[in-house]
Each structure stands twice: as C-alpha cells, then as structure tokens.
PDB file of N, CA and C in Angstrom:
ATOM      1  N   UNK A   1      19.564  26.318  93.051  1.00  0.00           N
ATOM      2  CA  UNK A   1      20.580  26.840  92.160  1.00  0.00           C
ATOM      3  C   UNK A   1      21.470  27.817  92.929  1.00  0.00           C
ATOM      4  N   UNK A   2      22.553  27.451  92.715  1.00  0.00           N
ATOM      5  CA  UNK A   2      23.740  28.518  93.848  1.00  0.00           C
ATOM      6  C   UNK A   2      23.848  29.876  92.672  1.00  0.00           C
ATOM      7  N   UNK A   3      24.156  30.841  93.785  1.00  0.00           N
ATOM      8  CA  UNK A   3      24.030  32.307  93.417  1.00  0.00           C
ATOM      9  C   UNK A   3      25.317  32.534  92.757  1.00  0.00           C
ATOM     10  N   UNK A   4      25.712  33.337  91.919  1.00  0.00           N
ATOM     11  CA  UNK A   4      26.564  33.451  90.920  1.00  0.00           C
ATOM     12  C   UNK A   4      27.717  34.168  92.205  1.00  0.00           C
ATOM     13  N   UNK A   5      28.846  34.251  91.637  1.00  0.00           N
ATOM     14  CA  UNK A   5      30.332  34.201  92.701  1.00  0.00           C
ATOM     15  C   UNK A   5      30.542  35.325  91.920  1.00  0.00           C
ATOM     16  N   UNK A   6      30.314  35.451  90.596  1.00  0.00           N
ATOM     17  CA  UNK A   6      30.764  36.902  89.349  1.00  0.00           C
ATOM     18  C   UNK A   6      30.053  37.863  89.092  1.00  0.00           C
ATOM     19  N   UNK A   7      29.902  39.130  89.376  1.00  0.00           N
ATOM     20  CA  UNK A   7      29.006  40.142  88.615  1.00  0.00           C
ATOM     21  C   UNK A   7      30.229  41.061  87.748  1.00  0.00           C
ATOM     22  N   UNK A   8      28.929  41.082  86.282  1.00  0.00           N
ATOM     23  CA  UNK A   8      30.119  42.102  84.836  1.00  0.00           C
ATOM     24  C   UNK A   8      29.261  43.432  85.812  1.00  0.00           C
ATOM     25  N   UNK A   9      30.141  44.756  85.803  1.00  0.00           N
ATOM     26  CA  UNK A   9      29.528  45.854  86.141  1.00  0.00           C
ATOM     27  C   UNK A   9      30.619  46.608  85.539  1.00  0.00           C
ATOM     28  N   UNK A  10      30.019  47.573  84.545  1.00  0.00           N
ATOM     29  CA  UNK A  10      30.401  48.814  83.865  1.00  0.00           C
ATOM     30  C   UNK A  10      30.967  49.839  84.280  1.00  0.00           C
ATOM     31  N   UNK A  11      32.235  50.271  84.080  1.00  0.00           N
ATOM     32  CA  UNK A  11      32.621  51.766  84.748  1.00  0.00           C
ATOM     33  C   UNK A  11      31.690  52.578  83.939  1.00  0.00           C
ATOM     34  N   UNK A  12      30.991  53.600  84.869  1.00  0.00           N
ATOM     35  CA  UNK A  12      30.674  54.745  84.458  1.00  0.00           C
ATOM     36  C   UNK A  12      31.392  56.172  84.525  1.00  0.00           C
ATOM     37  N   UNK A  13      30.205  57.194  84.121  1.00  0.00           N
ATOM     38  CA  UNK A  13      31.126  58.628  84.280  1.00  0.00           C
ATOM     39  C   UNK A  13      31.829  58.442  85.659  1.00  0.00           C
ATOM     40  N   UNK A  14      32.870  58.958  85.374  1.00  0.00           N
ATOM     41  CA  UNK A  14      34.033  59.597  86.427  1.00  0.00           C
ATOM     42  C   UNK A  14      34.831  58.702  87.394  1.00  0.00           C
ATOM     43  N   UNK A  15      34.514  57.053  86.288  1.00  0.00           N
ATOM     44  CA  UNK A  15      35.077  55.715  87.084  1.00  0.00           C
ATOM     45  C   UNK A  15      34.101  55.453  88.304  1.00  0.00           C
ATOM     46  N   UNK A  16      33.343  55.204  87.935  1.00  0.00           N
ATOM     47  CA  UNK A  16      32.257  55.192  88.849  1.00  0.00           C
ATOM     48  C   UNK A  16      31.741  53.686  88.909  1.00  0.00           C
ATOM     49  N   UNK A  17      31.606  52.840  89.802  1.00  0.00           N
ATOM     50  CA  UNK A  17      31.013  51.550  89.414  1.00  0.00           C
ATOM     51  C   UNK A  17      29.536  51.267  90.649  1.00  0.00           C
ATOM     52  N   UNK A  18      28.651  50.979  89.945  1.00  0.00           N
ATOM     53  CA  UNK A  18      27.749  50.471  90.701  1.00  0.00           C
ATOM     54  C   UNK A  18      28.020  49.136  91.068  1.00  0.00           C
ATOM     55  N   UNK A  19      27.643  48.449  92.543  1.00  0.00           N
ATOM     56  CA  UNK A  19      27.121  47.677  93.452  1.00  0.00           C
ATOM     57  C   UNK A  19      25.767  47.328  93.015  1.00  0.00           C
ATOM     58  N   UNK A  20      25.862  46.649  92.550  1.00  0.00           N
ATOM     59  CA  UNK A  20      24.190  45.899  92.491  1.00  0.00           C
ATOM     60  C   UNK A  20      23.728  45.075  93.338  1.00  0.00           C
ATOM     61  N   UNK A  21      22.208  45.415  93.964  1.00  0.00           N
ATOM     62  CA  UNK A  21      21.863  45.289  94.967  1.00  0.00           C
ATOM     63  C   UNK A  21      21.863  43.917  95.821  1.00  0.00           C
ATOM     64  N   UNK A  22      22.261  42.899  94.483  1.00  0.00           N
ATOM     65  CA  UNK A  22      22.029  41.242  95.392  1.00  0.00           C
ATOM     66  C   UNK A  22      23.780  41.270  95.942  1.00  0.00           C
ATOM     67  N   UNK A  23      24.461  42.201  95.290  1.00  0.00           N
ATOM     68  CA  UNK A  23      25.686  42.017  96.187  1.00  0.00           C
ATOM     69  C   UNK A  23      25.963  42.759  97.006  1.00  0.00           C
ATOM     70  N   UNK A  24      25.697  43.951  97.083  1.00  0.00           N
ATOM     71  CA  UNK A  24      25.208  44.710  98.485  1.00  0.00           C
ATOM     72  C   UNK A  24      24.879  44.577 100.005  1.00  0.00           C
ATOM     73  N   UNK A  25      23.483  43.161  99.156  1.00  0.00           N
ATOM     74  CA  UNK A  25      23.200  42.288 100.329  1.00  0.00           C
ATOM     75  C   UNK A  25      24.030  41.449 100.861  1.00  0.00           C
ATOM     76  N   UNK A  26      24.549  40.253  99.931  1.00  0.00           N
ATOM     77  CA  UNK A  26      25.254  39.268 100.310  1.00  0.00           C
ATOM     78  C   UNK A  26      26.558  39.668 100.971  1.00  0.00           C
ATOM     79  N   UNK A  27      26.959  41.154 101.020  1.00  0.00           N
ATOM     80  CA  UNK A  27      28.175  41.348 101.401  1.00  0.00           C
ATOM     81  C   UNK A  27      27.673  42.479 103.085  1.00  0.00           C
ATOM     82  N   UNK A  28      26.587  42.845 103.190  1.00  0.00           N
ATOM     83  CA  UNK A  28      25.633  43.451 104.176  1.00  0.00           C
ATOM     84  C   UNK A  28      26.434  44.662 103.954  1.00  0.00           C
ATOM     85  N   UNK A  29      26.435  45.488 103.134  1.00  0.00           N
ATOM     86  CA  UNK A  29      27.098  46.997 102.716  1.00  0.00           C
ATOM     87  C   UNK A  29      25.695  47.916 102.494  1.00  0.00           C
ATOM     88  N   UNK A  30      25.393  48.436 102.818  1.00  0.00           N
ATOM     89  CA  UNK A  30      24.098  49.997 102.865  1.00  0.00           C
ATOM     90  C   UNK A  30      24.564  50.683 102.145  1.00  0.00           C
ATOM     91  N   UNK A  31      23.513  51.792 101.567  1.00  0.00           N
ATOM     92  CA  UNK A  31      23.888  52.798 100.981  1.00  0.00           C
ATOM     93  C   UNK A  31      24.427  53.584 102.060  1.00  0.00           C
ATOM     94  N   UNK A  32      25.519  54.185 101.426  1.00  0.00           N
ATOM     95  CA  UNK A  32      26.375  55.270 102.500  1.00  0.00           C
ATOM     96  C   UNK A  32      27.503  54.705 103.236  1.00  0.00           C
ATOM     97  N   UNK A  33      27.109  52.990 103.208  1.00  0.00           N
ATOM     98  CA  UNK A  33      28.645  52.672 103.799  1.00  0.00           C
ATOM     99  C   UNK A  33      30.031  52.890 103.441  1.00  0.00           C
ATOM    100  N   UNK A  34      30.625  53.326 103.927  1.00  0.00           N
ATOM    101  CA  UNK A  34      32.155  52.686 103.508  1.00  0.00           C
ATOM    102  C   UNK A  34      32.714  51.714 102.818  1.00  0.00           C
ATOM    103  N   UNK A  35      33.684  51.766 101.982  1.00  0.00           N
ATOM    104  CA  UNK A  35      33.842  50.264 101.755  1.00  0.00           C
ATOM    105  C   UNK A  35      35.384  50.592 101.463  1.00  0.00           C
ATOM    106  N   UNK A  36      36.429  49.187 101.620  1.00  0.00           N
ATOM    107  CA  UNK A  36      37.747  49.829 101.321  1.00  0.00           C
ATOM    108  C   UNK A  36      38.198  48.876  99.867  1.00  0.00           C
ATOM    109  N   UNK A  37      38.935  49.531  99.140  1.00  0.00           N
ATOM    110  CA  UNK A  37      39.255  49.357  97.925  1.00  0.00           C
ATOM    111  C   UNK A  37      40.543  48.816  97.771  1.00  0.00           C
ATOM    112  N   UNK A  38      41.121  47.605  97.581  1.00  0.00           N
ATOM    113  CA  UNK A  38      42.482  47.230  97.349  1.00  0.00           C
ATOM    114  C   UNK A  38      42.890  46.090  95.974  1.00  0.00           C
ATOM    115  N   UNK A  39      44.072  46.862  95.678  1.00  0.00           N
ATOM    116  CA  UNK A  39      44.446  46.295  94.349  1.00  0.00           C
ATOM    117  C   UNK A  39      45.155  44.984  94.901  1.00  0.00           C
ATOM    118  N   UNK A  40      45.198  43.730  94.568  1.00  0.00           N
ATOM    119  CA  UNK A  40      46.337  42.993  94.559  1.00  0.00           C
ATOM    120  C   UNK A  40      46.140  42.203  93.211  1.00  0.00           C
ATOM    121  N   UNK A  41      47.640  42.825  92.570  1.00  0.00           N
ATOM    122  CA  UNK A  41      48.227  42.015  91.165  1.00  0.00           C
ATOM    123  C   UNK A  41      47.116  43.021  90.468  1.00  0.00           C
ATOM    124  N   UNK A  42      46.378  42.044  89.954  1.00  0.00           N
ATOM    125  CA  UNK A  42      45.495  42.858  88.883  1.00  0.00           C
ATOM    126  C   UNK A  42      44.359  42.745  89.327  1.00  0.00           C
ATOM    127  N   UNK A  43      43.840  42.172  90.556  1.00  0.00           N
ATOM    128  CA  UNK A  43      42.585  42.389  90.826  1.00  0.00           C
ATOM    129  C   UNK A  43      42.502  43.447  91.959  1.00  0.00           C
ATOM    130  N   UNK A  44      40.719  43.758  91.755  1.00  0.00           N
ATOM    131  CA  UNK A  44      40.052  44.747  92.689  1.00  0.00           C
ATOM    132  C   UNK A  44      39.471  44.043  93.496  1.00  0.00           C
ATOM    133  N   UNK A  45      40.021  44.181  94.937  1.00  0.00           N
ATOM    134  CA  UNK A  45      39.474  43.712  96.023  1.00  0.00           C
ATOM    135  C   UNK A  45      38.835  44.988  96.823  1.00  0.00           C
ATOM    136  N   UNK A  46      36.388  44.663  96.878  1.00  0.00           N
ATOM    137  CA  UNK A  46      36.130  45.777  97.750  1.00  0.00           C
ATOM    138  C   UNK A  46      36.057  45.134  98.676  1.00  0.00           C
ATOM    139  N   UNK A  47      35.944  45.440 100.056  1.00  0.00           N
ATOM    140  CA  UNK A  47      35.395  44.798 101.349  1.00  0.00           C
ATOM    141  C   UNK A  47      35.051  45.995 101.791  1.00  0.00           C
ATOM    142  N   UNK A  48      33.928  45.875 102.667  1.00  0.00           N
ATOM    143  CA  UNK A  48      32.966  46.496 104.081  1.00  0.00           C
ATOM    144  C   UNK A  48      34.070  46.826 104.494  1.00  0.00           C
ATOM    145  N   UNK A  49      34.301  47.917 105.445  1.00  0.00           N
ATOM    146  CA  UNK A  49      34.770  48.322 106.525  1.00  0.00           C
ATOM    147  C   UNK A  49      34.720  47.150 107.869  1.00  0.00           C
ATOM    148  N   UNK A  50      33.728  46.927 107.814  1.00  0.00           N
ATOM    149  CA  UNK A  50      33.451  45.782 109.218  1.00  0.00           C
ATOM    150  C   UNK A  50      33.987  44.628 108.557  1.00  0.00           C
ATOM    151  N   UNK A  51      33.643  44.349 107.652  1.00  0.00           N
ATOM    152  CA  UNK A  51      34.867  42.806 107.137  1.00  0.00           C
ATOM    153  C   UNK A  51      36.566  43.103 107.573  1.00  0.00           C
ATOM    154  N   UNK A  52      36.696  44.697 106.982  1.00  0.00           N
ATOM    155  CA  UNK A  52      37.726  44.358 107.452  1.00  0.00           C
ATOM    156  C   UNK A  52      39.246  44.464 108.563  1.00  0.00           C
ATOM    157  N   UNK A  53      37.811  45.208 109.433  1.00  0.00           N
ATOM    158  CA  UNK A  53      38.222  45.224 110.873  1.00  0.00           C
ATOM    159  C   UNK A  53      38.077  44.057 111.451  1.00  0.00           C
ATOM    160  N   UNK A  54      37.004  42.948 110.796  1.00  0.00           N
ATOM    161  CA  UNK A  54      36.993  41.545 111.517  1.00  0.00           C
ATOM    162  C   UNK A  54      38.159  40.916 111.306  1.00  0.00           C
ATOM    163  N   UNK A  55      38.414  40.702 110.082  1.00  0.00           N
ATOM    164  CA  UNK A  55      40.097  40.551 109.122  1.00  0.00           C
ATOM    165  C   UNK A  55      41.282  40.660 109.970  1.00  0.00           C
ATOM    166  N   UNK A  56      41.401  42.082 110.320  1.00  0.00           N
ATOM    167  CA  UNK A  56      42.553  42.414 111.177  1.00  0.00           C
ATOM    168  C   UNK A  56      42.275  41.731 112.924  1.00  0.00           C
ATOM    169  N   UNK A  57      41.462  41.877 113.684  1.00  0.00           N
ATOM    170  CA  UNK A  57      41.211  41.385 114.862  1.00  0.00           C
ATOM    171  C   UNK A  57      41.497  40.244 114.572  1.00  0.00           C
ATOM    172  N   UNK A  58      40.762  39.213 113.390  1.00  0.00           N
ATOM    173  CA  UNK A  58      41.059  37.736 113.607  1.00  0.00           C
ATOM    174  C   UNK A  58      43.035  37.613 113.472  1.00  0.00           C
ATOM    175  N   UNK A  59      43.280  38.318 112.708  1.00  0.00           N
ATOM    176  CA  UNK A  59      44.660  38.366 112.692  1.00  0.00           C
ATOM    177  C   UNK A  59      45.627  38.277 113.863  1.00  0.00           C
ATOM    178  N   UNK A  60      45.111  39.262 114.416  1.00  0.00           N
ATOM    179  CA  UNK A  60      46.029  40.096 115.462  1.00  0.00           C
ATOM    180  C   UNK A  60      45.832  38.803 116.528  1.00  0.00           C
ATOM    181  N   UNK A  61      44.517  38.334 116.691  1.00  0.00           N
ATOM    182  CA  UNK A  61      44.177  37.115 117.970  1.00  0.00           C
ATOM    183  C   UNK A  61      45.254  35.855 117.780  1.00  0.00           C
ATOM    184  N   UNK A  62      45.215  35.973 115.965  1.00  0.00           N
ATOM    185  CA  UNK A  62      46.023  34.213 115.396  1.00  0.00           C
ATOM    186  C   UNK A  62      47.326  34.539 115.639  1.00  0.00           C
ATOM    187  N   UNK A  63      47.897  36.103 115.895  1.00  0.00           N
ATOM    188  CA  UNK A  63      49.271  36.146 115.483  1.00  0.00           C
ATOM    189  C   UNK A  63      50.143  36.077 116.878  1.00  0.00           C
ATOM    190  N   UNK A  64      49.295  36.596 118.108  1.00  0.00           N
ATOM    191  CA  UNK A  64      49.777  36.565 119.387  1.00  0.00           C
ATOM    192  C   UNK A  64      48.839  35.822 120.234  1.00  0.00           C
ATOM    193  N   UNK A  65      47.435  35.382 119.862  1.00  0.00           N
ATOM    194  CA  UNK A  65      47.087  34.333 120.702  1.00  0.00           C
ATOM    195  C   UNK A  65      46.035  35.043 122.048  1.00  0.00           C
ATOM    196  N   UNK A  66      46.097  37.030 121.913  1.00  0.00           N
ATOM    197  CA  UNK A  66      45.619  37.009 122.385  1.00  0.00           C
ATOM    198  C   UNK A  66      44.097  37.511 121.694  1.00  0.00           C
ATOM    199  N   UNK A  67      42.988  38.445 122.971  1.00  0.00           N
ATOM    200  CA  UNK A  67      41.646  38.525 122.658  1.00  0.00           C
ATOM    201  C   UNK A  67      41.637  40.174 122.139  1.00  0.00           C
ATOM    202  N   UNK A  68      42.019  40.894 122.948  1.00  0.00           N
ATOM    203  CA  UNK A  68      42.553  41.894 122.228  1.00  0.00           C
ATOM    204  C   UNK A  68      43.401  43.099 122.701  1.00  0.00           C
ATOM    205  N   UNK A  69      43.893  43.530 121.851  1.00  0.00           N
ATOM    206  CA  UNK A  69      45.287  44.307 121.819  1.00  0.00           C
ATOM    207  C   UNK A  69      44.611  45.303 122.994  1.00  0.00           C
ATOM    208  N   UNK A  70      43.899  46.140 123.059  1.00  0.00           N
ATOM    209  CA  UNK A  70      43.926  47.147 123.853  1.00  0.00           C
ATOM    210  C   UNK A  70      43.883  46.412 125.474  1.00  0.00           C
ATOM    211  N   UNK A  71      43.235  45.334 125.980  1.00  0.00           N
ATOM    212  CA  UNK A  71      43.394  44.897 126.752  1.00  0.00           C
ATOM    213  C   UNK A  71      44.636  44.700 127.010  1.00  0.00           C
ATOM    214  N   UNK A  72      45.476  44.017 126.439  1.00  0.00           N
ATOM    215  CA  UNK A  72      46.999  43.807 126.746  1.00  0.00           C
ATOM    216  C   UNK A  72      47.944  44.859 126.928  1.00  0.00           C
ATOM    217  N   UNK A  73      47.535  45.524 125.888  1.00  0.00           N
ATOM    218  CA  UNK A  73      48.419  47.144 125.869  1.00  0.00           C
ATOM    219  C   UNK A  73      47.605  47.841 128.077  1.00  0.00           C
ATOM    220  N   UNK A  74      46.508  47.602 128.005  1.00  0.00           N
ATOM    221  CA  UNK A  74      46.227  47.915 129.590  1.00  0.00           C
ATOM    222  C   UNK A  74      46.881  46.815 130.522  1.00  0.00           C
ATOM    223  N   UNK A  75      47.209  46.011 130.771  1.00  0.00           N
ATOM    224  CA  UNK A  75      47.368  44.878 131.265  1.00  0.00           C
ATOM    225  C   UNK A  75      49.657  45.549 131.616  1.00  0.00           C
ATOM    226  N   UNK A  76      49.759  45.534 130.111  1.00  0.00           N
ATOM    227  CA  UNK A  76      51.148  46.095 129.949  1.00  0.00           C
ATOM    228  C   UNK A  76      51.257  46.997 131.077  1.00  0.00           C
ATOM    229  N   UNK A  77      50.449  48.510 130.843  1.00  0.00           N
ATOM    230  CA  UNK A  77      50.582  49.738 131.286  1.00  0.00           C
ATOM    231  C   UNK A  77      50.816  49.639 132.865  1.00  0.00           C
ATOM    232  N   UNK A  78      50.063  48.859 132.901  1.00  0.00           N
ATOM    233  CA  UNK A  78      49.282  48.634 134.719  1.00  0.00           C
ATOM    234  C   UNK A  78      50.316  47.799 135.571  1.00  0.00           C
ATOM    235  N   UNK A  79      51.296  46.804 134.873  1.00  0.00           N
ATOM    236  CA  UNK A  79      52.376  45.896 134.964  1.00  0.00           C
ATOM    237  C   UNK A  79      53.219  47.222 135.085  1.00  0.00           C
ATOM    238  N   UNK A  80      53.987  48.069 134.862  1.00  0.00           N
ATOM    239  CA  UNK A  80      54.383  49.015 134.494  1.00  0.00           C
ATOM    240  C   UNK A  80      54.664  50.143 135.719  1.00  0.00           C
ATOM    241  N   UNK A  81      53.526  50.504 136.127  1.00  0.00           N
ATOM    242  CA  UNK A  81      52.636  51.254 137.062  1.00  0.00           C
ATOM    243  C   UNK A  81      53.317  50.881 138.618  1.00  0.00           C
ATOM    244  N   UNK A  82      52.608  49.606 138.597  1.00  0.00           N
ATOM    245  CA  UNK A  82      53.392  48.762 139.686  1.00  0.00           C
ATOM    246  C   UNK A  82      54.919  48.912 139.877  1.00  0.00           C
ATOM    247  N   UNK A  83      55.479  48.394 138.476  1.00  0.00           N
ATOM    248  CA  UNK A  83      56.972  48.728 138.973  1.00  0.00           C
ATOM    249  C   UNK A  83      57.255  49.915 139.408  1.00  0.00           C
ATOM    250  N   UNK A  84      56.730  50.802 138.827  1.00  0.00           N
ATOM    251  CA  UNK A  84      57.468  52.377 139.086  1.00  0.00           C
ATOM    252  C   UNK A  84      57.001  53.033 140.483  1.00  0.00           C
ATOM    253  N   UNK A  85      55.706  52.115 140.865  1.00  0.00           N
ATOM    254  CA  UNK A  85      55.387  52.751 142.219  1.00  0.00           C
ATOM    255  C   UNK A  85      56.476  51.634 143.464  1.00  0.00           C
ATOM    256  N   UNK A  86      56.747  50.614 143.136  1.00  0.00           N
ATOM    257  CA  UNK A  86      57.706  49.510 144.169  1.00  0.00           C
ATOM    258  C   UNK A  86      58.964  50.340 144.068  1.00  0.00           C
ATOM    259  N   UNK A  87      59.746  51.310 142.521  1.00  0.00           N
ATOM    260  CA  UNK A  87      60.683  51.655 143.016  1.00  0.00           C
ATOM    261  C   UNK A  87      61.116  53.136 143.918  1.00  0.00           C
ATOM    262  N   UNK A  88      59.561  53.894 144.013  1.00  0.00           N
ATOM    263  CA  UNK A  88      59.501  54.522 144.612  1.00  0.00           C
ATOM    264  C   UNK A  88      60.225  54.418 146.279  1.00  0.00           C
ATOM    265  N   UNK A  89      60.877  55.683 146.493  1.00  0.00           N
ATOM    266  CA  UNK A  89      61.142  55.535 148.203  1.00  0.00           C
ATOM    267  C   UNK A  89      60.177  56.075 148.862  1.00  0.00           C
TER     268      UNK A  89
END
C-alpha cells in the first residue's frame, strides 16, 4: 500500500504547525533542523535546507553546464591574475 502524498495538520497556539514524524522521515528533517518556508499562489511549500541547496546547485549546473560556481569564479580569478601579471613591465 503506497504511503499517503497528504497530511491534515492543525495550526496551533501562535501558528504553530507540527511535522509529524512519518514526514519528518520521508523528507530526512531532525528535530532542530531548519527548514525553509515558501508561499507560491496559495500553497505552502516546506523544504529541508539541504533540499534546497541541492535545488539551487542542480540549477546553477543545468543553467551554465558547469560543476560548480566557486570553481569557475577561481578558474575566472586566476585567468585574470595571469593577464595582469603579462601586462606587467
């Protein structure tokens, strides 16, 4: 039997909503994690922190093709470096 895709969960005092624990798991969130909160239209979208730093990296790889930005941004710098030391006298 496949695991339900919907949980009903109650605002409590002070807008408060519990995480119940089979989605906790399925989403690998701990007590104490982070999690980030975004509205789109009328829904509440939570995600992990690590979802959605994976999110953005897969992005950033699909959008320029490369592995990752700080490498390139070094790669840039160092390209850079070179020139300014060749126009040295």
């Amino acid at each position: 039997m496949a695991r339900p895709t919907h949980v009903v969960m109650r605002v409590g005092q002070q807008g408060r909503l519990v995480l119940p624990a089979d989605v906790r798991r399925r989403l690998g969130i701990d007590v104490g994690d982070e999690v980030v909160a975004e509205v789109e239209g009328e829904r509440l979208v939570i995600e992990s922190r690590d979802a959605v730093l994976r999110r953005m990296q897969r992005r950033w790889r699909e959008a320029d093709g490369s592995e990752s930005p700080v490498d390139d941004l070094i790669a840039e710098r160092r390209e850079e470096a070179r020139r300014e030391q060749a126009e040295l006298p």
